[in-house]
PDB file of N, CA and C in Angstrom:
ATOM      1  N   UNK A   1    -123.909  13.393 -62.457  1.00  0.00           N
ATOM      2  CA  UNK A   1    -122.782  12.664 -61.880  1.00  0.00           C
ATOM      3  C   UNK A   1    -121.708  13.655 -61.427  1.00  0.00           C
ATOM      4  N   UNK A   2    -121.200  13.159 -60.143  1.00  0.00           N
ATOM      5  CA  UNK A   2    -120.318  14.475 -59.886  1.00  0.00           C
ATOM      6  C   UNK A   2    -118.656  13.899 -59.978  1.00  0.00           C
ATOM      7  N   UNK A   3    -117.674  14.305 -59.833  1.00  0.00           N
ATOM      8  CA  UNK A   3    -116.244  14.384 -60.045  1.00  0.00           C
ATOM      9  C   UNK A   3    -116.310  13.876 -58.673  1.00  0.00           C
ATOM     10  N   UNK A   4    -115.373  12.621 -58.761  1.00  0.00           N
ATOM     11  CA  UNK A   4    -114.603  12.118 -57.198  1.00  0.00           C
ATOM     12  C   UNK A   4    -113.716  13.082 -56.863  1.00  0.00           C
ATOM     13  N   UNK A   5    -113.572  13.319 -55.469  1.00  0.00           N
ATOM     14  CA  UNK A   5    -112.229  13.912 -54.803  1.00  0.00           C
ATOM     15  C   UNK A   5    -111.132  13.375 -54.896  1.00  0.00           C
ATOM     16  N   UNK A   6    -110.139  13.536 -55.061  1.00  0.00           N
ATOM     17  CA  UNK A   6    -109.045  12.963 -54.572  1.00  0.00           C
ATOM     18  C   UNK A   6    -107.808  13.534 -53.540  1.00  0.00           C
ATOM     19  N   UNK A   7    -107.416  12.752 -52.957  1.00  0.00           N
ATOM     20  CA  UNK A   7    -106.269  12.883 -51.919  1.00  0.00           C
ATOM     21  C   UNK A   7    -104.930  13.337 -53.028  1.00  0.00           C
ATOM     22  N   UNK A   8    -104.276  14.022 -51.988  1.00  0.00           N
ATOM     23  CA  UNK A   8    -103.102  14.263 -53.051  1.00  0.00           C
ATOM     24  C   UNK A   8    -101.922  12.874 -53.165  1.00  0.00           C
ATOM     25  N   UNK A   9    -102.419  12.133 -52.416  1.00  0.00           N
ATOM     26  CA  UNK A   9    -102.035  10.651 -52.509  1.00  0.00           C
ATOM     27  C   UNK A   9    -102.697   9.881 -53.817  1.00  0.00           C
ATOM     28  N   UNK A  10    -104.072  10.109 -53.232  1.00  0.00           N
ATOM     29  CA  UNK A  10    -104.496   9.181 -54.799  1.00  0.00           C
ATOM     30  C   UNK A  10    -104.204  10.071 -56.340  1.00  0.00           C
ATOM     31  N   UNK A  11    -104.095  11.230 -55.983  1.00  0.00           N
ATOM     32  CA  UNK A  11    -103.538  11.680 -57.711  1.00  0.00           C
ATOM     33  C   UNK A  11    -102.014  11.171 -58.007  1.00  0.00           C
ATOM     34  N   UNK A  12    -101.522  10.816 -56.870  1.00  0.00           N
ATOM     35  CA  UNK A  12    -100.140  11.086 -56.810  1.00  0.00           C
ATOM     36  C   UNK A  12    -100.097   9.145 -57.696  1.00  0.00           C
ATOM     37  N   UNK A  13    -100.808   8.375 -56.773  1.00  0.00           N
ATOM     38  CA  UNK A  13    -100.827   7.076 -57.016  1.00  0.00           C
ATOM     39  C   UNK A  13    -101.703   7.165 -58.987  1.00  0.00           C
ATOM     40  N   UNK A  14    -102.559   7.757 -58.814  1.00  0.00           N
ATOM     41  CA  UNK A  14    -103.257   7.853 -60.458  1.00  0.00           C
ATOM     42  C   UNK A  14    -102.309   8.211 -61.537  1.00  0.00           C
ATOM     43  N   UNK A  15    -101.577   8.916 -60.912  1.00  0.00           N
ATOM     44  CA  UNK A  15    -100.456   9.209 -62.002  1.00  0.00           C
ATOM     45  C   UNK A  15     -99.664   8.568 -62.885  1.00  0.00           C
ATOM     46  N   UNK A  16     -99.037   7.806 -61.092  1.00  0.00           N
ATOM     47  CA  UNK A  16     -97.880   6.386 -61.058  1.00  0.00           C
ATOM     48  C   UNK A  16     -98.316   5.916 -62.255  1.00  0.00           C
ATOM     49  N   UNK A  17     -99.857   5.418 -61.701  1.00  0.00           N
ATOM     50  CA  UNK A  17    -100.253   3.904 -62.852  1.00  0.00           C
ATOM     51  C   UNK A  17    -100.263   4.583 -64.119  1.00  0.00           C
ATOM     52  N   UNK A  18    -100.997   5.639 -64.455  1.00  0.00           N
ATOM     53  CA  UNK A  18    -101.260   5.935 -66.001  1.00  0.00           C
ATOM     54  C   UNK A  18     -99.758   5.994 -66.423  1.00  0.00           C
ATOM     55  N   UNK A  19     -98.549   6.477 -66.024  1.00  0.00           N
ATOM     56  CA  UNK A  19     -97.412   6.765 -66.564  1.00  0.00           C
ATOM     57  C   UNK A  19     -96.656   5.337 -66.355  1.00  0.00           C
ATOM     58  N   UNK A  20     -96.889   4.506 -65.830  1.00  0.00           N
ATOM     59  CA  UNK A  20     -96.392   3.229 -65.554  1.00  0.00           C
ATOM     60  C   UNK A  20     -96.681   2.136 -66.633  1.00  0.00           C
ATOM     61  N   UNK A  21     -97.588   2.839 -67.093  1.00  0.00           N
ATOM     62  CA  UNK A  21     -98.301   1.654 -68.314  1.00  0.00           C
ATOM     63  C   UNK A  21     -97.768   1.512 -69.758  1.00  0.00           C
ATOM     64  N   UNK A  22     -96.299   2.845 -69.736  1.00  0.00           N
ATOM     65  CA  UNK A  22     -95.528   3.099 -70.741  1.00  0.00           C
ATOM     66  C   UNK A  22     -93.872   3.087 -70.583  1.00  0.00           C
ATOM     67  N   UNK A  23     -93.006   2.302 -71.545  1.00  0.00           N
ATOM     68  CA  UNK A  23     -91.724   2.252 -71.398  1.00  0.00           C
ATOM     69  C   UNK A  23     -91.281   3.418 -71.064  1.00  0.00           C
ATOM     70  N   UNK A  24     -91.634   4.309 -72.158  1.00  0.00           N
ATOM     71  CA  UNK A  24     -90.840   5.872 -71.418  1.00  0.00           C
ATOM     72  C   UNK A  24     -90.780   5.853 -70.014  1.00  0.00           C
ATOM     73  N   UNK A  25     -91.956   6.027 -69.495  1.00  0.00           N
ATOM     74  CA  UNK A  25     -92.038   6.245 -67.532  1.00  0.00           C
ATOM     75  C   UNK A  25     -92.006   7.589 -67.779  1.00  0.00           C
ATOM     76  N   UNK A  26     -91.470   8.442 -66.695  1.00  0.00           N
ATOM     77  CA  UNK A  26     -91.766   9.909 -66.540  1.00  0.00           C
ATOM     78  C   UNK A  26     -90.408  10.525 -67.534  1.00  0.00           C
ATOM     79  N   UNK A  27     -91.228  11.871 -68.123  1.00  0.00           N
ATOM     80  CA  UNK A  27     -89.916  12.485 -68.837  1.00  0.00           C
ATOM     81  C   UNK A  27     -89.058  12.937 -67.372  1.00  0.00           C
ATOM     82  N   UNK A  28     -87.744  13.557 -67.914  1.00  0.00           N
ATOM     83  CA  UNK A  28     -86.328  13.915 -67.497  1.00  0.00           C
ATOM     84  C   UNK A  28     -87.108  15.390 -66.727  1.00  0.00           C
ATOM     85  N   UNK A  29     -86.423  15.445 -65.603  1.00  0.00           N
ATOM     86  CA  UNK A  29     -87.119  16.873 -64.892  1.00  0.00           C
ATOM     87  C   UNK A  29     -87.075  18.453 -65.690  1.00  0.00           C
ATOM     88  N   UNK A  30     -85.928  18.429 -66.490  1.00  0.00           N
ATOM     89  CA  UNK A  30     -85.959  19.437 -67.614  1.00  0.00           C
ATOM     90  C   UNK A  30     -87.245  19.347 -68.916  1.00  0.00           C
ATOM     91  N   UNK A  31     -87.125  18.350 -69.517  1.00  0.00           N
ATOM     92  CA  UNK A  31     -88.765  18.318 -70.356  1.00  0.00           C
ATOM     93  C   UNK A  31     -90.047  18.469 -69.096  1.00  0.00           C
ATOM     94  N   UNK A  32     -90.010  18.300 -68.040  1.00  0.00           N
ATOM     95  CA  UNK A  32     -90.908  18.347 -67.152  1.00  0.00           C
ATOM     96  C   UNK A  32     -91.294  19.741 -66.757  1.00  0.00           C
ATOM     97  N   UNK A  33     -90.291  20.593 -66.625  1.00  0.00           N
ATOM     98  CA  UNK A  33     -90.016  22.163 -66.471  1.00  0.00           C
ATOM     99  C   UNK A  33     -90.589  22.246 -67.457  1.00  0.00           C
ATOM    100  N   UNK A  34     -90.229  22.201 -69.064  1.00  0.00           N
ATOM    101  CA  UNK A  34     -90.308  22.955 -70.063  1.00  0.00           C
ATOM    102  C   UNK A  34     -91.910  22.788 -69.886  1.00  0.00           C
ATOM    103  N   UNK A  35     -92.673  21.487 -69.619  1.00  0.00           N
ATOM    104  CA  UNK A  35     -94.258  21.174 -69.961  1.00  0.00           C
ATOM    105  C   UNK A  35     -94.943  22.108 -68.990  1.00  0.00           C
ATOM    106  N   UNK A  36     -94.647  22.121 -67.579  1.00  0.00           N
ATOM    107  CA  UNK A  36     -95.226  22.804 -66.910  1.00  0.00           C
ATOM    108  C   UNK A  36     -95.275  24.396 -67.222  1.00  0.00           C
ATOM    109  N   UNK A  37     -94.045  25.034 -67.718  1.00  0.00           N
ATOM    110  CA  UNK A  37     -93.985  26.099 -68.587  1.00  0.00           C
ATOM    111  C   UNK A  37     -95.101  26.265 -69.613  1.00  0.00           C
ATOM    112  N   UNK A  38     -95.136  25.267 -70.187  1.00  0.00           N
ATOM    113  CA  UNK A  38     -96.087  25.516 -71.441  1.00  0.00           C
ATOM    114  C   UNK A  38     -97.551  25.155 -71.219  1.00  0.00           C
ATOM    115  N   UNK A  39     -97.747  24.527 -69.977  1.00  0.00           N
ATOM    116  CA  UNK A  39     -98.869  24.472 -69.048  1.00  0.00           C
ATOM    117  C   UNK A  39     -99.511  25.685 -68.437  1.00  0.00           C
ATOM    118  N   UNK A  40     -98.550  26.341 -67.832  1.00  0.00           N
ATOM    119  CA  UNK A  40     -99.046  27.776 -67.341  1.00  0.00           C
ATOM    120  C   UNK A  40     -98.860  28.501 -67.876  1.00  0.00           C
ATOM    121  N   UNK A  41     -98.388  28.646 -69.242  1.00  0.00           N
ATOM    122  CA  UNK A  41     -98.685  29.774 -70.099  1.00  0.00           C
ATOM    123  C   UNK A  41    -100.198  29.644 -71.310  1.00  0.00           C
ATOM    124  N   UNK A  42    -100.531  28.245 -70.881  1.00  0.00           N
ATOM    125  CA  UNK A  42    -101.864  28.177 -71.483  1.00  0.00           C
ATOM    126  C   UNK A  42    -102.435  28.646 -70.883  1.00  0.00           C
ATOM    127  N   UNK A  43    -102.718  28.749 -69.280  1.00  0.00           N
ATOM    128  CA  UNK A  43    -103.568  28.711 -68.739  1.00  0.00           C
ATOM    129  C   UNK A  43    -103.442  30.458 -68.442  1.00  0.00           C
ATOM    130  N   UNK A  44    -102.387  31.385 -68.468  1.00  0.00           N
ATOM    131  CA  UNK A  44    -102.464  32.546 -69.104  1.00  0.00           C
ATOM    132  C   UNK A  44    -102.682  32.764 -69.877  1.00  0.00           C
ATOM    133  N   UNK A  45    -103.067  32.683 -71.127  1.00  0.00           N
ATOM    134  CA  UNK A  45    -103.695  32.569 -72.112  1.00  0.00           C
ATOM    135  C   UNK A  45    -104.974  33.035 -72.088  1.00  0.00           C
ATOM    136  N   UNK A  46    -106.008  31.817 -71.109  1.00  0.00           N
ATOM    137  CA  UNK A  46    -107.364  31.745 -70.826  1.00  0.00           C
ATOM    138  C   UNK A  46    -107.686  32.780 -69.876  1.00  0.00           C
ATOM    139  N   UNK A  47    -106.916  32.819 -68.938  1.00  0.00           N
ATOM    140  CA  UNK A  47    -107.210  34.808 -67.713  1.00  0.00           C
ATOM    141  C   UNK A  47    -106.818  35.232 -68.736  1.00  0.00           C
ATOM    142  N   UNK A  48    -105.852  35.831 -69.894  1.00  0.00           N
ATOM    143  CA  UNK A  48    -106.088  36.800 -70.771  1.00  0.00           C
ATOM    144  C   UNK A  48    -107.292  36.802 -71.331  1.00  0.00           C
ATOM    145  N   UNK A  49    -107.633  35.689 -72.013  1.00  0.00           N
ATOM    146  CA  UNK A  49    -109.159  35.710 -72.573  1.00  0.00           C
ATOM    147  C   UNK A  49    -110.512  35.889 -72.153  1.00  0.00           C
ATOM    148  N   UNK A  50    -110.128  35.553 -71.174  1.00  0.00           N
ATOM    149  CA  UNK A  50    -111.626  35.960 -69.842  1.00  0.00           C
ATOM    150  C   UNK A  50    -111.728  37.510 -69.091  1.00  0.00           C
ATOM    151  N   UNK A  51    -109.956  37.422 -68.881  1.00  0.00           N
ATOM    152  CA  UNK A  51    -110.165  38.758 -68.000  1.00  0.00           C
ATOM    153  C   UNK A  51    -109.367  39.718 -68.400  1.00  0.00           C
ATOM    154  N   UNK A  52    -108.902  39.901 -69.339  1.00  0.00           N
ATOM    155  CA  UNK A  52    -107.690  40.409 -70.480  1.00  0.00           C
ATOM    156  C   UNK A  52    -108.378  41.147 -71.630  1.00  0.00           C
ATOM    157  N   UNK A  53    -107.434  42.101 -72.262  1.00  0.00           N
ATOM    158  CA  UNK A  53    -107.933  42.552 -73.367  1.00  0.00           C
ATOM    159  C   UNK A  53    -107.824  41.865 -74.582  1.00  0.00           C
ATOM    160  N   UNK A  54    -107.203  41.047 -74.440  1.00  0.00           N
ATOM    161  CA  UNK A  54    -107.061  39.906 -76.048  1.00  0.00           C
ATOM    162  C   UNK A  54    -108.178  38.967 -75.902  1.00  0.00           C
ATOM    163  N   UNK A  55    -109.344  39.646 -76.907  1.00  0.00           N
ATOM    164  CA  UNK A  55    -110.326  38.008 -76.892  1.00  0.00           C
ATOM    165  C   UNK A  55    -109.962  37.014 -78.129  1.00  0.00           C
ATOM    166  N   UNK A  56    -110.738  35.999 -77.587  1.00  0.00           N
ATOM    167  CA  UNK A  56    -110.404  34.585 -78.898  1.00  0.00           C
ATOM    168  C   UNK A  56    -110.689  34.995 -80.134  1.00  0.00           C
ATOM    169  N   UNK A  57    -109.672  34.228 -80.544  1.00  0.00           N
ATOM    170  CA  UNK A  57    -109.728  34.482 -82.675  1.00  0.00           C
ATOM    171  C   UNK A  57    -111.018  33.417 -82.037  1.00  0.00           C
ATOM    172  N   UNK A  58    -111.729  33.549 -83.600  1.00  0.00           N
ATOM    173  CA  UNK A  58    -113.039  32.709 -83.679  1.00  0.00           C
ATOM    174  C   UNK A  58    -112.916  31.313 -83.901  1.00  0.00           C
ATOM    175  N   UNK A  59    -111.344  31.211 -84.458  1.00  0.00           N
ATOM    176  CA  UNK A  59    -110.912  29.711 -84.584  1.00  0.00           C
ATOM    177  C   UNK A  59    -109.894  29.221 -83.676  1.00  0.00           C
ATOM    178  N   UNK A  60    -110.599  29.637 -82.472  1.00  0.00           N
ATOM    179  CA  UNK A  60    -109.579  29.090 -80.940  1.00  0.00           C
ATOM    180  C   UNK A  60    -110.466  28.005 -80.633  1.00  0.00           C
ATOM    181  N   UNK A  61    -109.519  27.093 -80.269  1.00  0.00           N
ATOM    182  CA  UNK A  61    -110.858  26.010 -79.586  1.00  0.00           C
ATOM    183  C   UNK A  61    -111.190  27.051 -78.011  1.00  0.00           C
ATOM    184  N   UNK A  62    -112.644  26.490 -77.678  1.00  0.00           N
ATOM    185  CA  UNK A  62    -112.789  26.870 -76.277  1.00  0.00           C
ATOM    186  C   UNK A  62    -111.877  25.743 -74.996  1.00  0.00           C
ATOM    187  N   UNK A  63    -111.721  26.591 -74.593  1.00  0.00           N
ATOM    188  CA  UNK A  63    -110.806  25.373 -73.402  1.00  0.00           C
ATOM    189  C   UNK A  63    -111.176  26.642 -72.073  1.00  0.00           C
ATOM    190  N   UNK A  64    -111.144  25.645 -70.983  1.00  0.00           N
ATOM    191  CA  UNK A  64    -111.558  26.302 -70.086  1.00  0.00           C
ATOM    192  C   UNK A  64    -110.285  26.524 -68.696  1.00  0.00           C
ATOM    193  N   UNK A  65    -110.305  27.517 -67.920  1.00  0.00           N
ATOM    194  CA  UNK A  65    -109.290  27.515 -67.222  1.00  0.00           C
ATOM    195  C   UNK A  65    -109.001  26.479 -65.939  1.00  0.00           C
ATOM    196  N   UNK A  66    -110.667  25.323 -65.635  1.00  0.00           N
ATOM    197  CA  UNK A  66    -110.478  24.482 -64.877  1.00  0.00           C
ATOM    198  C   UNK A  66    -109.535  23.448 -65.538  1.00  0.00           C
ATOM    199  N   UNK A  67    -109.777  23.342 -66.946  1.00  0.00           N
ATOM    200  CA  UNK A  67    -108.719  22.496 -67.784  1.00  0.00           C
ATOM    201  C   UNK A  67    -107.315  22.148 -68.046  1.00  0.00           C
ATOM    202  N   UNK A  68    -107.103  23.984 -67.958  1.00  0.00           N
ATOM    203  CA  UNK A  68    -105.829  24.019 -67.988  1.00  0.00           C
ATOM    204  C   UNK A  68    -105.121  24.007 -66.268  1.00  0.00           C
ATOM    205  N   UNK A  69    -105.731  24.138 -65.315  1.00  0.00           N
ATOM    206  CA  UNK A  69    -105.365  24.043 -64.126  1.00  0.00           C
ATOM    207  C   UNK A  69    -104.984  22.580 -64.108  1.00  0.00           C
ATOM    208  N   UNK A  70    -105.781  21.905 -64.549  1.00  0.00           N
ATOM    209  CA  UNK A  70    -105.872  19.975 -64.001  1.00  0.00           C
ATOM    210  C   UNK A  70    -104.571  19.598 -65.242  1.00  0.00           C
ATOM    211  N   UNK A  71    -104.271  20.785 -65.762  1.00  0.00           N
ATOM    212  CA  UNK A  71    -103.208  20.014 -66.633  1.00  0.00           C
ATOM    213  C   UNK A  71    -101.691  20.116 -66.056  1.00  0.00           C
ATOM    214  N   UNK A  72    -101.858  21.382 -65.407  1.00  0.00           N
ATOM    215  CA  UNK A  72    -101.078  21.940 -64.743  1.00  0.00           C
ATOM    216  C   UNK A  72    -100.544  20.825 -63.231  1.00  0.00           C
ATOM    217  N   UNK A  73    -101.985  20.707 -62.648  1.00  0.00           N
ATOM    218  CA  UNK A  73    -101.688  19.374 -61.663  1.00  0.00           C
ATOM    219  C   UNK A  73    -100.718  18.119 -61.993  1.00  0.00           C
ATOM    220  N   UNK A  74    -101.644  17.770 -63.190  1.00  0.00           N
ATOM    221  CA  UNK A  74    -100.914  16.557 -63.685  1.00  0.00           C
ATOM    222  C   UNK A  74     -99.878  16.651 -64.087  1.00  0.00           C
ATOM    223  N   UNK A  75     -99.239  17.358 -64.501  1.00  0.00           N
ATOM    224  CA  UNK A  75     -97.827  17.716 -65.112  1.00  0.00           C
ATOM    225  C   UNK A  75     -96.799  18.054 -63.609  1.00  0.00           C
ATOM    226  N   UNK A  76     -97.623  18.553 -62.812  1.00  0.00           N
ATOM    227  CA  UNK A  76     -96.850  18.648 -60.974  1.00  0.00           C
ATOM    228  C   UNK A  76     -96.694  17.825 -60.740  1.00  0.00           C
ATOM    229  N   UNK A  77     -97.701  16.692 -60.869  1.00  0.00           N
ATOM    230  CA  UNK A  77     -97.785  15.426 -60.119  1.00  0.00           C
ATOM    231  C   UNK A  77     -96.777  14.575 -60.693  1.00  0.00           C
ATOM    232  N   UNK A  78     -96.756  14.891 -62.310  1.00  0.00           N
ATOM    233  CA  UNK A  78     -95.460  13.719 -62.841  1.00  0.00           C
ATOM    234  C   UNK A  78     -94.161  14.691 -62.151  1.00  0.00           C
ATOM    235  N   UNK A  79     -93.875  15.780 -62.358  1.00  0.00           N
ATOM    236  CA  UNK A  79     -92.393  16.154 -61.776  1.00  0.00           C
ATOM    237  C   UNK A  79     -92.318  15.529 -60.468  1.00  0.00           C
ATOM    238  N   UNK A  80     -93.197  15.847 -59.322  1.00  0.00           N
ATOM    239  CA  UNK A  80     -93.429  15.219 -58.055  1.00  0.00           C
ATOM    240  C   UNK A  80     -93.115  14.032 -58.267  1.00  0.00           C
ATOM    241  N   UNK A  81     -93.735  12.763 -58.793  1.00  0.00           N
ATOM    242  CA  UNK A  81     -93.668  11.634 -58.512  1.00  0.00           C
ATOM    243  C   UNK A  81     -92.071  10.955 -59.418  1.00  0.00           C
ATOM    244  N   UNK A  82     -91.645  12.190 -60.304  1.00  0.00           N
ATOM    245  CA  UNK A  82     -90.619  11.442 -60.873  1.00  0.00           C
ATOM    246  C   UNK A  82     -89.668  11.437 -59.795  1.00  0.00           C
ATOM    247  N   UNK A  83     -89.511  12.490 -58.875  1.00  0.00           N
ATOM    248  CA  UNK A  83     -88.533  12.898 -57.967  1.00  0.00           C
ATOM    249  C   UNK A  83     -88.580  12.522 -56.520  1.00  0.00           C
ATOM    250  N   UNK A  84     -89.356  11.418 -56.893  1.00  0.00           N
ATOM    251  CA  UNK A  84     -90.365  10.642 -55.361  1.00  0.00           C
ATOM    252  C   UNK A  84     -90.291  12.102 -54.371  1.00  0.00           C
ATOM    253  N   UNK A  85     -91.058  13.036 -54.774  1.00  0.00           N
ATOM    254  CA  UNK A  85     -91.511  13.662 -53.944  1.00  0.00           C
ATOM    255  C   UNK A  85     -93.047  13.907 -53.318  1.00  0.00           C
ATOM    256  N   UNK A  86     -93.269  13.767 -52.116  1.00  0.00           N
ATOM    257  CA  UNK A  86     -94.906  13.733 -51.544  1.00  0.00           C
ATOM    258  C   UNK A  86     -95.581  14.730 -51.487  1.00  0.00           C
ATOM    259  N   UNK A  87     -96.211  15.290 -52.545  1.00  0.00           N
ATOM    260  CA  UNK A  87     -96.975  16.267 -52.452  1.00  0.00           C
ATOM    261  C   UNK A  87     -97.575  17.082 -51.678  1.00  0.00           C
ATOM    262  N   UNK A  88     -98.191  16.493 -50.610  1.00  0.00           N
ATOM    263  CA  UNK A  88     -98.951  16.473 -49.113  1.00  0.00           C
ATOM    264  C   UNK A  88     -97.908  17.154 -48.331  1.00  0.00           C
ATOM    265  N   UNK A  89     -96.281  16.205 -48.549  1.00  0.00           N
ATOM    266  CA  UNK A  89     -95.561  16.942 -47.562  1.00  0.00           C
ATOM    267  C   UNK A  89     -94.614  18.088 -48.006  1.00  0.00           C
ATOM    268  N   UNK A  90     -94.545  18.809 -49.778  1.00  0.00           N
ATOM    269  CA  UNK A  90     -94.003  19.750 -49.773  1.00  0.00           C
ATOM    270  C   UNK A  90     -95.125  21.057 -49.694  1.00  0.00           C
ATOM    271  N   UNK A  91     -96.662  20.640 -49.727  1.00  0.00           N
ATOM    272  CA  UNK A  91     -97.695  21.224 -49.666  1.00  0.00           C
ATOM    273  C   UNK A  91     -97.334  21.914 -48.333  1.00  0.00           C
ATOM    274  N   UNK A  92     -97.432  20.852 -47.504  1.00  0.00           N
ATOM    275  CA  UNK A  92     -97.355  21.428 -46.056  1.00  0.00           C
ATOM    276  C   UNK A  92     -96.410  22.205 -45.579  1.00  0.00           C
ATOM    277  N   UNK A  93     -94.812  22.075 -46.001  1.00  0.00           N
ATOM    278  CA  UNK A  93     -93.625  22.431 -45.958  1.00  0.00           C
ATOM    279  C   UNK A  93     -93.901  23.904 -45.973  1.00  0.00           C
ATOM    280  N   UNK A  94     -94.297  24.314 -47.204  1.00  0.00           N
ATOM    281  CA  UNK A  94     -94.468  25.539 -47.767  1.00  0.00           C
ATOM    282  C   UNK A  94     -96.255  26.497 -47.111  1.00  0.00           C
ATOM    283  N   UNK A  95     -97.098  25.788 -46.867  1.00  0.00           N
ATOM    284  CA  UNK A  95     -98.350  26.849 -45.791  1.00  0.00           C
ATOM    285  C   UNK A  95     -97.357  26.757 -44.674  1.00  0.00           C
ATOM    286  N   UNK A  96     -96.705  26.060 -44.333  1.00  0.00           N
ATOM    287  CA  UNK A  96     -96.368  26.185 -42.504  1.00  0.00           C
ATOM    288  C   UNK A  96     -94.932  27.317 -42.928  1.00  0.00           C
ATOM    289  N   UNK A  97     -94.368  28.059 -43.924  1.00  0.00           N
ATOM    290  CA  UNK A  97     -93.826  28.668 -43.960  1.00  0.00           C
ATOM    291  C   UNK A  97     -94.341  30.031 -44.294  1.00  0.00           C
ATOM    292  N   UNK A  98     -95.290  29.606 -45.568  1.00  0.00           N
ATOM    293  CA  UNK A  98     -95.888  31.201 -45.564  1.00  0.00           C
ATOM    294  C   UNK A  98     -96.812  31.796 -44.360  1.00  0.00           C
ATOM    295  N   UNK A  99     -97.522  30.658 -43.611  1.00  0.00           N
ATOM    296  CA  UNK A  99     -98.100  31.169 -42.824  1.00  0.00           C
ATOM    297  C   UNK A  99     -97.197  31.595 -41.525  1.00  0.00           C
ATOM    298  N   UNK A 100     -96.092  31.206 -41.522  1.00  0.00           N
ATOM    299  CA  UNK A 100     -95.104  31.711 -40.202  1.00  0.00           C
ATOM    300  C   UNK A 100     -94.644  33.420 -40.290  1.00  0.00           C
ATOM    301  N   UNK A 101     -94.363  33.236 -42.039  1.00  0.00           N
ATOM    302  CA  UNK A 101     -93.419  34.598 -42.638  1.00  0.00           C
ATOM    303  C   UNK A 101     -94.468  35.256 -42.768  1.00  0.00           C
ATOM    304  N   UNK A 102     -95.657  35.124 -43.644  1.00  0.00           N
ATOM    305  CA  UNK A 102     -96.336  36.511 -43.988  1.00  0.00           C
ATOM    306  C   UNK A 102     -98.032  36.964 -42.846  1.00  0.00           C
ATOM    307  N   UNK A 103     -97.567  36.245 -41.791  1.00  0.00           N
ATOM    308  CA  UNK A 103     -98.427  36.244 -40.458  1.00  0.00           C
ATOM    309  C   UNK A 103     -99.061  37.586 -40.365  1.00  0.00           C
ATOM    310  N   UNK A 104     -98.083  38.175 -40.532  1.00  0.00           N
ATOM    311  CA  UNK A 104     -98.613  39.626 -40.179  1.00  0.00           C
ATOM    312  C   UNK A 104     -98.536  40.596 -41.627  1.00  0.00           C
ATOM    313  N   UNK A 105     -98.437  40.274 -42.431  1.00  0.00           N
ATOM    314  CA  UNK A 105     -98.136  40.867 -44.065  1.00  0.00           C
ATOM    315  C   UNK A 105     -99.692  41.985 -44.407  1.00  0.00           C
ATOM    316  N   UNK A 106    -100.546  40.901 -44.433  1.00  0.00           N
ATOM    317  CA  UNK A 106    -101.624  41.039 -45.289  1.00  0.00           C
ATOM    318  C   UNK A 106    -102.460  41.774 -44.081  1.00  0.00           C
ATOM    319  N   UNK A 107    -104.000  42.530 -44.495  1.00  0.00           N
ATOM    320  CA  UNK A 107    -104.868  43.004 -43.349  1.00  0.00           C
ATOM    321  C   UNK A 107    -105.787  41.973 -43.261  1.00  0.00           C
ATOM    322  N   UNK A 108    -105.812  41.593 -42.056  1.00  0.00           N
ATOM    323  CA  UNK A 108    -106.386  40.567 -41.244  1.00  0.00           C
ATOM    324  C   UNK A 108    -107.881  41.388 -41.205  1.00  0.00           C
ATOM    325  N   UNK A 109    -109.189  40.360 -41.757  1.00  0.00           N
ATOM    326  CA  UNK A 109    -110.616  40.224 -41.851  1.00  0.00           C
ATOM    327  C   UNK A 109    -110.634  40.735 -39.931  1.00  0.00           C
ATOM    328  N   UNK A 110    -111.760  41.202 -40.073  1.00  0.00           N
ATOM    329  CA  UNK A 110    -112.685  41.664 -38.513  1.00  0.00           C
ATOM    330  C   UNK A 110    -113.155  39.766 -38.745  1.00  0.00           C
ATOM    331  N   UNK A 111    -113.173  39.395 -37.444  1.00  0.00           N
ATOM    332  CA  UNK A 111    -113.538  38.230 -36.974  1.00  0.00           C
ATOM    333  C   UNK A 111    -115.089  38.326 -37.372  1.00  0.00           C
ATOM    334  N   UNK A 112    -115.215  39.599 -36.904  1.00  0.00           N
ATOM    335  CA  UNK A 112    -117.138  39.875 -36.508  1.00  0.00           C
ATOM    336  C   UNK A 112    -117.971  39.677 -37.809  1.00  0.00           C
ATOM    337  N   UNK A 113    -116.884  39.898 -38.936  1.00  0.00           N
ATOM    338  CA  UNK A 113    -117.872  40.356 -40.043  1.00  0.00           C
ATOM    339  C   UNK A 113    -118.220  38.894 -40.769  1.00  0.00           C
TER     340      UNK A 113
END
C-alpha cells in the first residue's frame, strides 16, 4: 500500500480538521515556535546519528528522519493555518525570490550532461 499525496491544501485542510476536533484549537504562535524548535532539533539529532559522530545509546528508540520531517510539516502547517496563512502561497513567495536573488550564486549543471 502506498502513502497518498497531498496538496499543500489538503495538509493544510487535514490539519484544520484534526486540530478542530479539540477546544484548545491551535496553540499561541510562541508555543508554536517553541514546538517547531523542538521539532528540528529532533530531527538534528537523527543527521547526527546517521551522519554524525554521536551514535545511539542502545536505549534510543529508533525514529527515523522521514518522521521527524512530517513532524516538522505538521507543526508548519498548525503555525500556517493558525495565522490563516497559505502555504502554496508563502511557498511560492519565497522560490520566486530565491530563484530571482541567487540566479547566478551557485555553478549552473552543463545542460549536456
Amino acid at each position: 500500500m502506498t502513502n497518498p499525496i497531498y496538496t499543500t491544501q489538503e495538509i493544510q485542510e487535514r490539519v484544520d480538521r484534526y486540530i478542530g476536533q479539540f477546544k484548545e484549537g491551535y496553540f499561541s504562535p510562541l508555543s508554536l515556535m517553541a514546538r517547531l524548535t523542538e521539532e528540528t532539533g529532533e530531527l538534528a539529532r537523527e543527521v547526527n546519528h546517521y551522519y554524525g559522530e554521536k551514535p545511539k545509546k542502545e536505549t534510543e528508540k529508533e525514529r527515523t528522519m522521514e518522521e521527524e520531517l512530517g513532524d516538522i510539516i505538521f507543526v508548519l502547517t498548525c503555525f500556517a493555518n493558525s495565522l490563516d496563512i497559505d502555504l502554496s502561497d508563502a511557498f511560492h513567495t519565497a522560490i520566486t525570490k530565491i530563484e530571482t536573488r541567487d540566479k547566478n550564486r551557485w555553478t549552473k549543471k552543463d545542460p549536456s550532461t
